[in-house]
PDB file of N, CA and C in Angstrom:
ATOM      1  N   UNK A   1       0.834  -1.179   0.000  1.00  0.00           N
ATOM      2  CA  UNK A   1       0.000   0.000   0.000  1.00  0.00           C
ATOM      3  C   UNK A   1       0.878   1.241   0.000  1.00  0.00           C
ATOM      4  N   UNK A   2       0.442   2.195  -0.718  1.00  0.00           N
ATOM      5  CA  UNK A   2       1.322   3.303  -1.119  1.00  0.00           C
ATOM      6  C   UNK A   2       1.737   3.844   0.661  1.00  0.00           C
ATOM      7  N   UNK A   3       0.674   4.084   1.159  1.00  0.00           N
ATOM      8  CA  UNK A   3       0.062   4.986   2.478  1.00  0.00           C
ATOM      9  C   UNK A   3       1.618   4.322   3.576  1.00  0.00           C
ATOM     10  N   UNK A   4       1.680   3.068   3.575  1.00  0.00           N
ATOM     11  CA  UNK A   4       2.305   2.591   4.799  1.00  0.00           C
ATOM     12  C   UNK A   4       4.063   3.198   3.819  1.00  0.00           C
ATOM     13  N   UNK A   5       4.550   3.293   2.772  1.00  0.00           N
ATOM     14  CA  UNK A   5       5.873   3.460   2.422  1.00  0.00           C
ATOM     15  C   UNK A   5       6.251   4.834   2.820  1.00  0.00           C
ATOM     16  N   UNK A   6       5.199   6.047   2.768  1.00  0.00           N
ATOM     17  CA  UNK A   6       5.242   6.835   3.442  1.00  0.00           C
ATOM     18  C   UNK A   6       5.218   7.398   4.517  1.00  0.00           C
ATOM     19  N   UNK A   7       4.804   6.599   5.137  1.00  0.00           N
ATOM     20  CA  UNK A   7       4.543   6.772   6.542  1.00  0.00           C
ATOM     21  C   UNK A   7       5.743   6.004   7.698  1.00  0.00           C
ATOM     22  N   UNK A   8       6.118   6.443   8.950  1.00  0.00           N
ATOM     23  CA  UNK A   8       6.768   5.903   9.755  1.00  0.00           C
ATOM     24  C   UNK A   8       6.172   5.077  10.649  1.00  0.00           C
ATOM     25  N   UNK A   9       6.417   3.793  11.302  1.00  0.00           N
ATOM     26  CA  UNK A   9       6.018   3.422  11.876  1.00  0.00           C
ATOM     27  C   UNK A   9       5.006   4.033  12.658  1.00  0.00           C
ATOM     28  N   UNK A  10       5.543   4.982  13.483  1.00  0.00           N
ATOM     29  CA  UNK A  10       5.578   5.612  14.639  1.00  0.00           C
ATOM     30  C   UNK A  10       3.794   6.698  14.702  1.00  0.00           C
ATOM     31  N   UNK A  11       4.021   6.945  12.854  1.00  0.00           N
ATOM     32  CA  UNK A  11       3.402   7.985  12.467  1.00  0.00           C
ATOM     33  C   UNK A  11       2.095   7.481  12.404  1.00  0.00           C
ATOM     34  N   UNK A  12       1.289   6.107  12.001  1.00  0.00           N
ATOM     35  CA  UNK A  12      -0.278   5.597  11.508  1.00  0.00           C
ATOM     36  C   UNK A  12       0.000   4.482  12.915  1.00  0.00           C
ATOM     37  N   UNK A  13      -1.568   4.457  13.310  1.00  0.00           N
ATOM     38  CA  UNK A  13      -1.872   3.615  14.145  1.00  0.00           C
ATOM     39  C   UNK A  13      -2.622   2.643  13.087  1.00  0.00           C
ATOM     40  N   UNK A  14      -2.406   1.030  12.747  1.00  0.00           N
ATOM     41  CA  UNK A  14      -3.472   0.234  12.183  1.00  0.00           C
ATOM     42  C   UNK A  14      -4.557  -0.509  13.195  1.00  0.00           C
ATOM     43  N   UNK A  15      -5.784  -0.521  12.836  1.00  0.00           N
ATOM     44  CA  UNK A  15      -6.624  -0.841  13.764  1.00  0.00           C
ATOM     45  C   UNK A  15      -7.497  -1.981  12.457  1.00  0.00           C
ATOM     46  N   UNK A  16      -7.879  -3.428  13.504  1.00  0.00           N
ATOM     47  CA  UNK A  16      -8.524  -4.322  12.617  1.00  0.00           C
ATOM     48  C   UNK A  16      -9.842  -4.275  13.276  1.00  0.00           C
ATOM     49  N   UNK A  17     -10.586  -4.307  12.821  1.00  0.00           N
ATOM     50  CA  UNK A  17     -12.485  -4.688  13.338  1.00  0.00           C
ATOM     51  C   UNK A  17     -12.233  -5.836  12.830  1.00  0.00           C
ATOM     52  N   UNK A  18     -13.516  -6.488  13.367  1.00  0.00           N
ATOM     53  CA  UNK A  18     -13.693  -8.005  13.277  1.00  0.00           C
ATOM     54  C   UNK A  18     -15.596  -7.677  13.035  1.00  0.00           C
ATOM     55  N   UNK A  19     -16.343  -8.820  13.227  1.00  0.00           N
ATOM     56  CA  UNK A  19     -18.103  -8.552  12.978  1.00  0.00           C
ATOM     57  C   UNK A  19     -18.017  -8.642  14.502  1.00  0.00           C
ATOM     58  N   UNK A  20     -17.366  -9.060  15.670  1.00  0.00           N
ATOM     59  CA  UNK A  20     -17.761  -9.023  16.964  1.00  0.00           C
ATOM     60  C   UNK A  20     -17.016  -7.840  17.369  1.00  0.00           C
ATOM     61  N   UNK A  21     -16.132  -7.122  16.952  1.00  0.00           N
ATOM     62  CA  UNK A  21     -15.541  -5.507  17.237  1.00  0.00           C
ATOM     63  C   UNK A  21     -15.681  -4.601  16.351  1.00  0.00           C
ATOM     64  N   UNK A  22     -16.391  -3.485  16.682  1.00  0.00           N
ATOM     65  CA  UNK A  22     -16.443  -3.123  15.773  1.00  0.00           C
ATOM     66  C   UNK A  22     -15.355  -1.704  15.554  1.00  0.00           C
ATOM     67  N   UNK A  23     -15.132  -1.399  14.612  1.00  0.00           N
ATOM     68  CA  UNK A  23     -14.112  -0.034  14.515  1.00  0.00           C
ATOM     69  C   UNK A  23     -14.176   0.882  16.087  1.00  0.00           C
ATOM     70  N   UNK A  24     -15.300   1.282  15.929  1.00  0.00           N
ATOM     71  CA  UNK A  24     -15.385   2.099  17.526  1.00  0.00           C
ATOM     72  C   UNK A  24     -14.167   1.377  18.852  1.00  0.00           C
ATOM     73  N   UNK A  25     -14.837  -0.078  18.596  1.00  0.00           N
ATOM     74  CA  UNK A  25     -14.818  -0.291  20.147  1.00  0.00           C
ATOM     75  C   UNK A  25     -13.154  -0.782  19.788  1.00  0.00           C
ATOM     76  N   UNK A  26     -12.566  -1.308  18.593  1.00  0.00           N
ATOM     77  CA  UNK A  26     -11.200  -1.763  18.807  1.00  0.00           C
ATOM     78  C   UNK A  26     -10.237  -0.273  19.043  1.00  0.00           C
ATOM     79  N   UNK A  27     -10.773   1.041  18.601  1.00  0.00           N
ATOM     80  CA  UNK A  27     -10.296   2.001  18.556  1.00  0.00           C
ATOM     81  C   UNK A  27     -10.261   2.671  20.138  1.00  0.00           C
ATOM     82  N   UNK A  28     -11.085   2.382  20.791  1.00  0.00           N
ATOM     83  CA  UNK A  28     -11.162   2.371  22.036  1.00  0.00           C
ATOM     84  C   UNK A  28     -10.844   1.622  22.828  1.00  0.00           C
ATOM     85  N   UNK A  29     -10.641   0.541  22.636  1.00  0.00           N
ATOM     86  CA  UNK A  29      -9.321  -0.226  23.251  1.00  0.00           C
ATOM     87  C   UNK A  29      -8.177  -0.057  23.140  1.00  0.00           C
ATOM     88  N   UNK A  30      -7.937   0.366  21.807  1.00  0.00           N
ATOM     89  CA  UNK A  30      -6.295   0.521  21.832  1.00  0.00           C
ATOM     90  C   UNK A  30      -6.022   1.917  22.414  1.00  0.00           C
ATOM     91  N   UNK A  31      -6.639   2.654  22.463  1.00  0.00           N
ATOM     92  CA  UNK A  31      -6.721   3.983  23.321  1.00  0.00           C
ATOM     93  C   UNK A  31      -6.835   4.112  24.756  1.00  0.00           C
ATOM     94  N   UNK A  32      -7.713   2.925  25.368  1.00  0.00           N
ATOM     95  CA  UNK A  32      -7.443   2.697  26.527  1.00  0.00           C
ATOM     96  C   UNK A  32      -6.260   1.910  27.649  1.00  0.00           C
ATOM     97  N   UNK A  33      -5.723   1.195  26.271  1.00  0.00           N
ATOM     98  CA  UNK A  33      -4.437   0.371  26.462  1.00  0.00           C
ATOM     99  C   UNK A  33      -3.060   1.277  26.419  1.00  0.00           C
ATOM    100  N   UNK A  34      -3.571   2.246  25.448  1.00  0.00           N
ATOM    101  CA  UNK A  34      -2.345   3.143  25.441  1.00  0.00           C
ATOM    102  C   UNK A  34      -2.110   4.178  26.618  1.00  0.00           C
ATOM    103  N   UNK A  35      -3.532   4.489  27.117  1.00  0.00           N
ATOM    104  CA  UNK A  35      -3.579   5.453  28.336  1.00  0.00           C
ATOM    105  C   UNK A  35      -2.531   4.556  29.527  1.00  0.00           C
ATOM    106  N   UNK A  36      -3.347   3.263  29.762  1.00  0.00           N
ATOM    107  CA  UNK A  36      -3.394   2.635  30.833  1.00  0.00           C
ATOM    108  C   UNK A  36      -1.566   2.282  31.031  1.00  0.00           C
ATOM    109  N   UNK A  37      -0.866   2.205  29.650  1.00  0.00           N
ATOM    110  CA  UNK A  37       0.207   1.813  29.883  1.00  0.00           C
ATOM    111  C   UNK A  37       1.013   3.179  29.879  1.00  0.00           C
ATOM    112  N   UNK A  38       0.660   4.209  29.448  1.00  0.00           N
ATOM    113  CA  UNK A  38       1.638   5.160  29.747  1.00  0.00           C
ATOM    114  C   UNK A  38       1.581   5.874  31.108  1.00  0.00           C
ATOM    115  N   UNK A  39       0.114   5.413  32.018  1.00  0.00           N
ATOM    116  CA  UNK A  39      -0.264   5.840  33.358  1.00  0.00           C
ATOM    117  C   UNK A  39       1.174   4.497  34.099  1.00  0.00           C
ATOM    118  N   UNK A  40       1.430   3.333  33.467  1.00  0.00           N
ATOM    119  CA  UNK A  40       2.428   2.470  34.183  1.00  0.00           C
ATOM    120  C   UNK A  40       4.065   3.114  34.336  1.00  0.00           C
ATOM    121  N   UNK A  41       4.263   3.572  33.462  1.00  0.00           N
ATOM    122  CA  UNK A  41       5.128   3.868  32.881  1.00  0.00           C
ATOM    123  C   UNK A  41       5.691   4.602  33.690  1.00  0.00           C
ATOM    124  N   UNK A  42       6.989   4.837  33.920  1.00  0.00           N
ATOM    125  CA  UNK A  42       8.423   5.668  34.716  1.00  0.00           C
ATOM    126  C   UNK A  42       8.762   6.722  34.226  1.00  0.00           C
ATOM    127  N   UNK A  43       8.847   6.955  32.956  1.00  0.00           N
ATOM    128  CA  UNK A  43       9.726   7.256  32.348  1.00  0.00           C
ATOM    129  C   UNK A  43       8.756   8.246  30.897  1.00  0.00           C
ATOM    130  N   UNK A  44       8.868   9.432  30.350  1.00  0.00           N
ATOM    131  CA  UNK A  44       7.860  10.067  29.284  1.00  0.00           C
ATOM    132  C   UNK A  44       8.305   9.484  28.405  1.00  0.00           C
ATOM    133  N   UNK A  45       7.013   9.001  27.345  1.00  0.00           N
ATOM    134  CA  UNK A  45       7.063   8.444  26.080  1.00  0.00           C
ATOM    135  C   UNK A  45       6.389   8.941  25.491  1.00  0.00           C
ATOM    136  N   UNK A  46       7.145   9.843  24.308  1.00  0.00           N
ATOM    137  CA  UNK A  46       6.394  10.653  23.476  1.00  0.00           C
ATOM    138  C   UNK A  46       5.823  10.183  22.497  1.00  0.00           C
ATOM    139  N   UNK A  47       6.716   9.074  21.718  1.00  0.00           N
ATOM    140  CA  UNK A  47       5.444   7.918  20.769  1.00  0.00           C
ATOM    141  C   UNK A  47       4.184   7.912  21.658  1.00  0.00           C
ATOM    142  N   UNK A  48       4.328   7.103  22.639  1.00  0.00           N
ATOM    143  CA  UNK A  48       3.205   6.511  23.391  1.00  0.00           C
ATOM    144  C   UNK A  48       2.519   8.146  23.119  1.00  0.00           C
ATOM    145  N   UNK A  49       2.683   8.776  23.414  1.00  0.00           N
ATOM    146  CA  UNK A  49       1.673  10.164  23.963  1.00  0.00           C
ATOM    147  C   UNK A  49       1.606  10.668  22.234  1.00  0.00           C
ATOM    148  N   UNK A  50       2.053  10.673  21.624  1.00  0.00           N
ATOM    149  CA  UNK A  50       1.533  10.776  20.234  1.00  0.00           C
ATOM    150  C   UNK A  50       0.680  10.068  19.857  1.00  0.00           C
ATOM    151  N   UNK A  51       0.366   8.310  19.927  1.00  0.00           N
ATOM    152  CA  UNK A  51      -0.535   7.400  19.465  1.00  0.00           C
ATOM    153  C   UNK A  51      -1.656   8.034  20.212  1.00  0.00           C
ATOM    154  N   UNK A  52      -1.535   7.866  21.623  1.00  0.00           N
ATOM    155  CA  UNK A  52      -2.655   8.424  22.498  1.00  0.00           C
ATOM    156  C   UNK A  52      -3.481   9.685  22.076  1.00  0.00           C
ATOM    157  N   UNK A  53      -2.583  10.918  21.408  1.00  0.00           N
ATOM    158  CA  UNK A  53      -3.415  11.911  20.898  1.00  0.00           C
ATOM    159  C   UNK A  53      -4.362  11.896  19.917  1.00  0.00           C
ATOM    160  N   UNK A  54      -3.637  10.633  18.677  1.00  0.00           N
ATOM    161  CA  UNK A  54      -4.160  10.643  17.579  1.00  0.00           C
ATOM    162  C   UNK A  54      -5.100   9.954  18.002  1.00  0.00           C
ATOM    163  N   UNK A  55      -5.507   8.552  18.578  1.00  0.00           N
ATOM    164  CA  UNK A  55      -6.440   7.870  18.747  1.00  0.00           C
ATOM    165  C   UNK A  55      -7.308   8.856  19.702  1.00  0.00           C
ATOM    166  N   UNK A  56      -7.451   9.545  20.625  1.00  0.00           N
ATOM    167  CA  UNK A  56      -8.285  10.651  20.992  1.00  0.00           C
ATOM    168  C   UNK A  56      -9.011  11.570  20.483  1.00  0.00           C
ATOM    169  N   UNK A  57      -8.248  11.827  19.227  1.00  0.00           N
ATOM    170  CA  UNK A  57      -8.470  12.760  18.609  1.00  0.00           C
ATOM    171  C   UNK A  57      -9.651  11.695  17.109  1.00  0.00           C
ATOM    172  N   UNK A  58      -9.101  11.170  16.610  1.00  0.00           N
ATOM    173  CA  UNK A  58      -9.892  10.130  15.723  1.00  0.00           C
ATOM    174  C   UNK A  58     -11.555   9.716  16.754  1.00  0.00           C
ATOM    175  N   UNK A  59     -11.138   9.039  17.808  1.00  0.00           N
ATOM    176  CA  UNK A  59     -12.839   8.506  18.487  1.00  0.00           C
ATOM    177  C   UNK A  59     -13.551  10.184  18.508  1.00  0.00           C
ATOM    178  N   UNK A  60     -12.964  11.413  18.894  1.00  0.00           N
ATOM    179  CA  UNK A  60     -13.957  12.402  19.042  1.00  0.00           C
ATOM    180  C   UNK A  60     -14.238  12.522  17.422  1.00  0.00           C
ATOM    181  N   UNK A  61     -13.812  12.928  16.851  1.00  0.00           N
ATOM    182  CA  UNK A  61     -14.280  13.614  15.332  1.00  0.00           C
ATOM    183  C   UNK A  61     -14.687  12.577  14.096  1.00  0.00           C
ATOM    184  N   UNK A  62     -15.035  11.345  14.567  1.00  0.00           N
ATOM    185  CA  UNK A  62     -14.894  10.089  13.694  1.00  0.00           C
ATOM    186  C   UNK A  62     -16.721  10.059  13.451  1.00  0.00           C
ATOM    187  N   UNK A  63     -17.340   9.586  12.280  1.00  0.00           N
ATOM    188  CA  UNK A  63     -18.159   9.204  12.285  1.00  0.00           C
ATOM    189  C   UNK A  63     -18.550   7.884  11.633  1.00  0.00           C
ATOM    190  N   UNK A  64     -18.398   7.319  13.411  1.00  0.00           N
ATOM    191  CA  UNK A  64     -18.143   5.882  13.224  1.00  0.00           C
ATOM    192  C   UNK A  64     -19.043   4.781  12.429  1.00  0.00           C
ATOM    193  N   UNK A  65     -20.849   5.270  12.517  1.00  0.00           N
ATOM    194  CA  UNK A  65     -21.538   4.571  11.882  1.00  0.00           C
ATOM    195  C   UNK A  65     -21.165   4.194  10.061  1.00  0.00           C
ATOM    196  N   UNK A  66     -20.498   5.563   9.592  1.00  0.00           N
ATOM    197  CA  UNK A  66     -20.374   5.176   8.349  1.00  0.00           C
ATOM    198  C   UNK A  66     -19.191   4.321   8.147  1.00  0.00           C
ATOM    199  N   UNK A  67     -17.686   4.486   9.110  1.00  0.00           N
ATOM    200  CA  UNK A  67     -17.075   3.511   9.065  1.00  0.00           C
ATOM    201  C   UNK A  67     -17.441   2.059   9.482  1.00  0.00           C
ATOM    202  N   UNK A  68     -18.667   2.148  10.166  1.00  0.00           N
ATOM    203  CA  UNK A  68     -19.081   0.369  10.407  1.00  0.00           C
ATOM    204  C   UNK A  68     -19.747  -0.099   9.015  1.00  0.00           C
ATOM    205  N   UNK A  69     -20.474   1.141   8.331  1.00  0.00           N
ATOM    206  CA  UNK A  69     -21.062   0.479   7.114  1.00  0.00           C
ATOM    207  C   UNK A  69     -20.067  -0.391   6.514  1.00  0.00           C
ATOM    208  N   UNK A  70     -19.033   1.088   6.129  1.00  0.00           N
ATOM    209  CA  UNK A  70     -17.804   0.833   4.935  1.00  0.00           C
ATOM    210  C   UNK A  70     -16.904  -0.614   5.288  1.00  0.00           C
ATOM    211  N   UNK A  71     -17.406  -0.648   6.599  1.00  0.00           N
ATOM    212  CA  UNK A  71     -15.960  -1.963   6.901  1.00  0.00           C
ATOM    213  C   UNK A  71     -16.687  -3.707   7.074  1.00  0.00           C
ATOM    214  N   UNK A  72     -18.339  -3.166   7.378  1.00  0.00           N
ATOM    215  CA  UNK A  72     -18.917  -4.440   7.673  1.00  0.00           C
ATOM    216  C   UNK A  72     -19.066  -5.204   6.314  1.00  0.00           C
ATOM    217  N   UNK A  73     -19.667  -4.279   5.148  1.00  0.00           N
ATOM    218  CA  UNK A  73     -20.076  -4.932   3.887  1.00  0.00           C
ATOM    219  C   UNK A  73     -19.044  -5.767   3.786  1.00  0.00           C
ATOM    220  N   UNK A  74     -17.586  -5.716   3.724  1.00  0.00           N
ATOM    221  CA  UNK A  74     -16.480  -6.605   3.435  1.00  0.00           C
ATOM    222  C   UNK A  74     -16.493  -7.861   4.570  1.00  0.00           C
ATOM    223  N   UNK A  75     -16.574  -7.261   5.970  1.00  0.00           N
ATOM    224  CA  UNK A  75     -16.185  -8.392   6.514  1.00  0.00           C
ATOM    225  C   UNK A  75     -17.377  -9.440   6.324  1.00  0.00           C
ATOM    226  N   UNK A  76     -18.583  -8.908   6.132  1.00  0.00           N
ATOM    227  CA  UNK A  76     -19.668  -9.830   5.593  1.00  0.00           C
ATOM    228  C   UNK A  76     -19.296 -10.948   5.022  1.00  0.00           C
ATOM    229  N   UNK A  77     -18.875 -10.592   3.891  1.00  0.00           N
ATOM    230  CA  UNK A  77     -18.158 -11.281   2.889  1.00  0.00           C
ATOM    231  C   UNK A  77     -16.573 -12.029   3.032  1.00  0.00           C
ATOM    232  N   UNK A  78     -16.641 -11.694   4.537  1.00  0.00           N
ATOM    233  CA  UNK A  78     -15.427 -12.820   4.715  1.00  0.00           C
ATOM    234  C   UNK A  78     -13.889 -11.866   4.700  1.00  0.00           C
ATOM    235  N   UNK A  79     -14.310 -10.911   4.220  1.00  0.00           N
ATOM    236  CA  UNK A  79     -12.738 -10.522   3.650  1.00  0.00           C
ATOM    237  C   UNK A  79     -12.072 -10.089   5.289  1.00  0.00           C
ATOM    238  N   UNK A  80     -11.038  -9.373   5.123  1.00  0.00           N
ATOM    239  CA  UNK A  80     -10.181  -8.799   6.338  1.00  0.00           C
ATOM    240  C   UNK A  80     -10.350  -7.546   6.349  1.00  0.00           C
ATOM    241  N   UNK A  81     -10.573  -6.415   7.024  1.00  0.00           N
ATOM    242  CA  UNK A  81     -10.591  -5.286   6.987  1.00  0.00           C
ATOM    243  C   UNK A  81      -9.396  -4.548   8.020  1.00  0.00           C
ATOM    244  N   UNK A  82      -8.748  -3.149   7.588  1.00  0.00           N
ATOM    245  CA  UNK A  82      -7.841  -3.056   8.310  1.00  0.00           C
ATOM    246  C   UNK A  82      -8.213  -1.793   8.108  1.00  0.00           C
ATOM    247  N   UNK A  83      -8.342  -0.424   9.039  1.00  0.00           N
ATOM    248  CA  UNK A  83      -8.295   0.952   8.945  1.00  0.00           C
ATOM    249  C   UNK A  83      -6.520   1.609   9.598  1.00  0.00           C
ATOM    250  N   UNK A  84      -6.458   1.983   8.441  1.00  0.00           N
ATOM    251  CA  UNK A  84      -5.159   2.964   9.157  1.00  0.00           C
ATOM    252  C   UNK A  84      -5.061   4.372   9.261  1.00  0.00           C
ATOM    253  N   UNK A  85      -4.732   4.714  10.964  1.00  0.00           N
ATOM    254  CA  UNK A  85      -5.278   5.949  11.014  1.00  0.00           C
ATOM    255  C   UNK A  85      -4.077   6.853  11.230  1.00  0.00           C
ATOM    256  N   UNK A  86      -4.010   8.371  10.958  1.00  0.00           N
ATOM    257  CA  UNK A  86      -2.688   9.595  10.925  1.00  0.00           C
ATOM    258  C   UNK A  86      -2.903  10.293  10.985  1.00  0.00           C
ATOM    259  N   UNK A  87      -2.140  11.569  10.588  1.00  0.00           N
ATOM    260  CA  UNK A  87      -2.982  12.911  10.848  1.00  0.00           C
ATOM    261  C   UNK A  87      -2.643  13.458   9.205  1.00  0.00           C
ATOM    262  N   UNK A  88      -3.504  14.118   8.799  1.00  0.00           N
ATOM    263  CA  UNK A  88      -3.158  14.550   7.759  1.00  0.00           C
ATOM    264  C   UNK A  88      -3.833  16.447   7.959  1.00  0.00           C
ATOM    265  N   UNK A  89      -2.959  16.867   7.632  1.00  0.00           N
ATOM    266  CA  UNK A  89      -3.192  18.817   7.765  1.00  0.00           C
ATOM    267  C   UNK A  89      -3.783  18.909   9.339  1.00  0.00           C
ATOM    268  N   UNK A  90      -3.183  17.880  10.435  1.00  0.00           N
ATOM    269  CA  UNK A  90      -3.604  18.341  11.524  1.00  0.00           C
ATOM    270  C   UNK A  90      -4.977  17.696  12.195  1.00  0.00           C
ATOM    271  N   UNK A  91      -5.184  16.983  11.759  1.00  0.00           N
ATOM    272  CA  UNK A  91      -6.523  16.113  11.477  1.00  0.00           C
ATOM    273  C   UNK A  91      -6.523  14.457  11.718  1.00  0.00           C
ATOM    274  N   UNK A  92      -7.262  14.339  12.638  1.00  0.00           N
ATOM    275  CA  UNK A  92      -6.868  12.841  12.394  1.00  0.00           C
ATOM    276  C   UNK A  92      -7.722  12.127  11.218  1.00  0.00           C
ATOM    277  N   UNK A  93      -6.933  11.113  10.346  1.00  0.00           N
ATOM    278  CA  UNK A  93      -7.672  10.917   8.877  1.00  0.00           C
ATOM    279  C   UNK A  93      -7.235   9.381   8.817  1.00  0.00           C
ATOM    280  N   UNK A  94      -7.868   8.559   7.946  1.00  0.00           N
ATOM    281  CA  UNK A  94      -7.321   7.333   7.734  1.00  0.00           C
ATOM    282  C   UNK A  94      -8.094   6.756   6.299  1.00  0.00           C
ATOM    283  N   UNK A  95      -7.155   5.670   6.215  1.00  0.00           N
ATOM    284  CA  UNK A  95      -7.867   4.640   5.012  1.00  0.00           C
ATOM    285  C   UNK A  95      -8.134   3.414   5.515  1.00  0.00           C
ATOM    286  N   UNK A  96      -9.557   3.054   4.847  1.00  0.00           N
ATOM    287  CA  UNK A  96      -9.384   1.519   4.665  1.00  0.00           C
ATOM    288  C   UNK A  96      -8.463   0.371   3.974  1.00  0.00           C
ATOM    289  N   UNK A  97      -8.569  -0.113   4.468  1.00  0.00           N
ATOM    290  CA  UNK A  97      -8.011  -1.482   3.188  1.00  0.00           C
ATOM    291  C   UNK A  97      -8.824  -2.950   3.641  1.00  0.00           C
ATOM    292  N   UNK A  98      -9.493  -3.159   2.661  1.00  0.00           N
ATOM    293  CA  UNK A  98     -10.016  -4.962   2.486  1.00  0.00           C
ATOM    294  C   UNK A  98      -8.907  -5.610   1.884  1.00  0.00           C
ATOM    295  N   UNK A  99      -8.875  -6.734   2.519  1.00  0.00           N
ATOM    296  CA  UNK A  99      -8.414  -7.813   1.771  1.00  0.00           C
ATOM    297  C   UNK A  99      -8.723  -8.725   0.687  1.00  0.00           C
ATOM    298  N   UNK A 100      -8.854  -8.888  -0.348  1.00  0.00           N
ATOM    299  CA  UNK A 100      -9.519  -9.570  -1.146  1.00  0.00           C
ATOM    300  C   UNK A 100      -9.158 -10.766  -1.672  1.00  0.00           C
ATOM    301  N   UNK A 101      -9.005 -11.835  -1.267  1.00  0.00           N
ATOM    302  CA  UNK A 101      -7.986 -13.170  -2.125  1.00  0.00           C
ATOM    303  C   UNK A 101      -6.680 -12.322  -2.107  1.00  0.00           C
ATOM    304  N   UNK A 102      -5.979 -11.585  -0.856  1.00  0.00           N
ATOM    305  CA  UNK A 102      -4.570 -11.758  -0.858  1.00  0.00           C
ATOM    306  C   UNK A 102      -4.617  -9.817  -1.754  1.00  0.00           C
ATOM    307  N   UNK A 103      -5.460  -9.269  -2.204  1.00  0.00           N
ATOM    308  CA  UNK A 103      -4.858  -8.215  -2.644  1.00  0.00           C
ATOM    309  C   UNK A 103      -5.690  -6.988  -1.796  1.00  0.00           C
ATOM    310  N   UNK A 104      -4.978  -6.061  -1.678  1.00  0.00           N
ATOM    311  CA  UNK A 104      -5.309  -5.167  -0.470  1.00  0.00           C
ATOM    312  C   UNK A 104      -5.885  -3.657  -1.701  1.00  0.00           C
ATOM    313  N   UNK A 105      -7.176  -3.265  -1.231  1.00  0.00           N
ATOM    314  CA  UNK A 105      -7.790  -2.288  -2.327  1.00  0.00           C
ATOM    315  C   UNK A 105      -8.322  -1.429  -0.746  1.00  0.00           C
ATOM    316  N   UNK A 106      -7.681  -0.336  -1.039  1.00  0.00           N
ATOM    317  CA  UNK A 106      -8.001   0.653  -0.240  1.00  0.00           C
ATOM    318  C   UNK A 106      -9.139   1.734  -0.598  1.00  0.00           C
ATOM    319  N   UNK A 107      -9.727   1.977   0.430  1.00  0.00           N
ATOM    320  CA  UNK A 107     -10.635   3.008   0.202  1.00  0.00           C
ATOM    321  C   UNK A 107     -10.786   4.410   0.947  1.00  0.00           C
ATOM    322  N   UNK A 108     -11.272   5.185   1.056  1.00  0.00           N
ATOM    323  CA  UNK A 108     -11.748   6.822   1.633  1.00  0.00           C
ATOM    324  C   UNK A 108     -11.843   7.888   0.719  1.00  0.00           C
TER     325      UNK A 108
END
């Protein structure tokens, strides 16, 4: 995918839904996992506190029903769905990608 050669690790969070998770709630887990472990933590981690912003920032301004449409029709159908999320002009923004028999067709 073009999106990930550009991007740094550090820089896109990927998040998978499943038909029993849906975008919301895996996005809110990994947001709560990220809180919970940088509340463990000794030491400031600015990755960590970067993922944490973006995923904060994505659950407030997200409108998640249309990403459950866009992501369920596929997993319906079996495929894999993967959203990857970044900031683009300050914004948190992302793409889809389905899996299809092995080839990855992105959408937004």
């Amino acid at each position: 995918m073009k999106l990930r050669g550009r991007l740094k690790n550090m820089d896109y969070i990927e998040l998978i839904p499943s038909l029993s998770h849906c975008i919301e709630t895996v996005a809110k887990e990994k947001y709560w996992s990220a809180v919970n472990k940088f509340m463990e933590g000794k030491q400031e981690d600015k990755e960590l506190q970067q993922r944490i912003e973006l995923l904060k920032a994505f659950l407030e301004s997200t409108d998640f029903g249309k990403l459950r449409r866009e992501s369920e029709k596929h997993l319906i159908q079996g495929e894999k769905v993967k959203f990857i999320i970044y900031w683009k002009e300050n914004k948190p923004s992302y793409d889809m990608v389905a899996t299809e028999g092995g080839i990855l067709n992105s959408e937004h």
